[in-house]
Protein backbone atom coordinates (compact mmCIF):
# COMPACT_ATOMS: atom_id res chain seq x y z
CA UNK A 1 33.44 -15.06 71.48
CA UNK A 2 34.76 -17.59 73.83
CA UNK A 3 37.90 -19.20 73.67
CA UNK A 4 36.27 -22.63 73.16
CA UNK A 5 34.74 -21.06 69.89
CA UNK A 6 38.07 -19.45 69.10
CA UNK A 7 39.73 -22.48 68.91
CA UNK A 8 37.44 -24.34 67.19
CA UNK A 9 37.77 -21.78 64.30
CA UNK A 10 41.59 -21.73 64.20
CA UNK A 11 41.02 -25.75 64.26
CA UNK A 12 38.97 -25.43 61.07
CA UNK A 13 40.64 -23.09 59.55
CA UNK A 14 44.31 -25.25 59.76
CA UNK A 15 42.39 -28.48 58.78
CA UNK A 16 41.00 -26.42 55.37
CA UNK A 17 44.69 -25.26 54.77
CA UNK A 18 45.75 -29.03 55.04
CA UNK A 19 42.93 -30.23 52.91
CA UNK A 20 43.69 -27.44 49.99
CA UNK A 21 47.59 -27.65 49.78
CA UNK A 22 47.48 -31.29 49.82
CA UNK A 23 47.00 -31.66 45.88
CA UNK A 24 49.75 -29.03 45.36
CA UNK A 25 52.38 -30.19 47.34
CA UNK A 26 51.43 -33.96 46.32
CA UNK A 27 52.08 -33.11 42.56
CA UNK A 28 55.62 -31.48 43.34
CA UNK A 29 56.37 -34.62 45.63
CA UNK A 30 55.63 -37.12 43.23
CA UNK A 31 57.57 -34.67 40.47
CA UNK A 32 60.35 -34.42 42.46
CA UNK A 33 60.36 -38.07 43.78
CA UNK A 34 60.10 -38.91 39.58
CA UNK A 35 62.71 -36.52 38.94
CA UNK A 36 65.50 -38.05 41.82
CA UNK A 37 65.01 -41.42 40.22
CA UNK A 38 65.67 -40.32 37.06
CA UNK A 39 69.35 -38.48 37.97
CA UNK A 40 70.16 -41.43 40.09
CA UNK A 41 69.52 -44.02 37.39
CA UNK A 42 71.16 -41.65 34.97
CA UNK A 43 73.60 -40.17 37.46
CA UNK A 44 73.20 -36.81 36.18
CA UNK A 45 73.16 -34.29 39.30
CA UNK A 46 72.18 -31.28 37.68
CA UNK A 47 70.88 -29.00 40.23
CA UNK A 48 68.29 -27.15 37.92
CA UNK A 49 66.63 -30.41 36.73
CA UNK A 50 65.73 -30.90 39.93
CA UNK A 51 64.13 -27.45 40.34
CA UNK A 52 62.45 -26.81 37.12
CA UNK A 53 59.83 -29.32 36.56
CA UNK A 54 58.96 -29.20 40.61
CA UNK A 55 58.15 -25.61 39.71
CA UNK A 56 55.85 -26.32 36.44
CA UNK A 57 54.45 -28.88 37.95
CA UNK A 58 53.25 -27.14 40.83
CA UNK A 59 52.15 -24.15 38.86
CA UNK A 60 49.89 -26.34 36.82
CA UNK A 61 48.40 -27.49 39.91
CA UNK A 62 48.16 -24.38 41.14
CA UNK A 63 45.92 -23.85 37.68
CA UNK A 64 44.02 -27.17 38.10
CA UNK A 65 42.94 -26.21 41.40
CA UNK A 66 42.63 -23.07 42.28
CA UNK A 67 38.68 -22.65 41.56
CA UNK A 68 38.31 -24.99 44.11
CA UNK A 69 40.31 -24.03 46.38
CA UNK A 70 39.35 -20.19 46.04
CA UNK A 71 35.70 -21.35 46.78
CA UNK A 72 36.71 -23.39 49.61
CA UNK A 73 38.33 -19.99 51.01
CA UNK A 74 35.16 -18.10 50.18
CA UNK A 75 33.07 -21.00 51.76
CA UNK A 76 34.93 -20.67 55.13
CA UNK A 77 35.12 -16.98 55.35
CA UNK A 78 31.00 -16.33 54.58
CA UNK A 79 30.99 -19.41 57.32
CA UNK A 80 32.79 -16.92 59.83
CA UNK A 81 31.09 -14.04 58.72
CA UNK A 82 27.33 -15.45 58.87
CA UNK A 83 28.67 -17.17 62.43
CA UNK A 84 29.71 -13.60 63.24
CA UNK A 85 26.38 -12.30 62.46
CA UNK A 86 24.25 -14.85 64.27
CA UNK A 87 26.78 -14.11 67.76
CA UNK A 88 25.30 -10.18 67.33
């Protein structure tokens, strides 16, 4: 394997993380940014309110999509692996 091919993997691979955590971290932003506007309009500055419904919200996406992102993960890795077997 050359280094050029190397890289281009790690490249892939980083650009698939950033594709498949996108959804889950954009549901506990737009949680959390709901829930901050709520305690400051409401001035309530409970620490667990802030916590708790970042948390269940990202665990339901986690639910939502995790098929696809588990077959995105399977996709890249038989990618590797039949890359790996055509380098033989």
């Amino acid at each position: 394997m050359t280094p050029d091919g190397l890289l281009n993997i790690v490249q892939q691979a980083i650009v698939i993380i950033l594709i498949m955590v996108a959804p889950i971290l954009a549901s506990g932003l737009a949680v959390g940014l709901t829930v901050s506007i709520l305690q400051a309009t409401t001035q309530i500055q409970e620490p667990t309110l802030a916590f708790v419904p970042k948390i269940i919200a990202v665990l339901l996406a986690v639910m939502v999509f995790g098929g696809w992102v588990f077959s995105n993960v399977v996709q890249f890795t038989l990618q590797l692996w039949g890359e790996g077997l055509t380098m033989l």
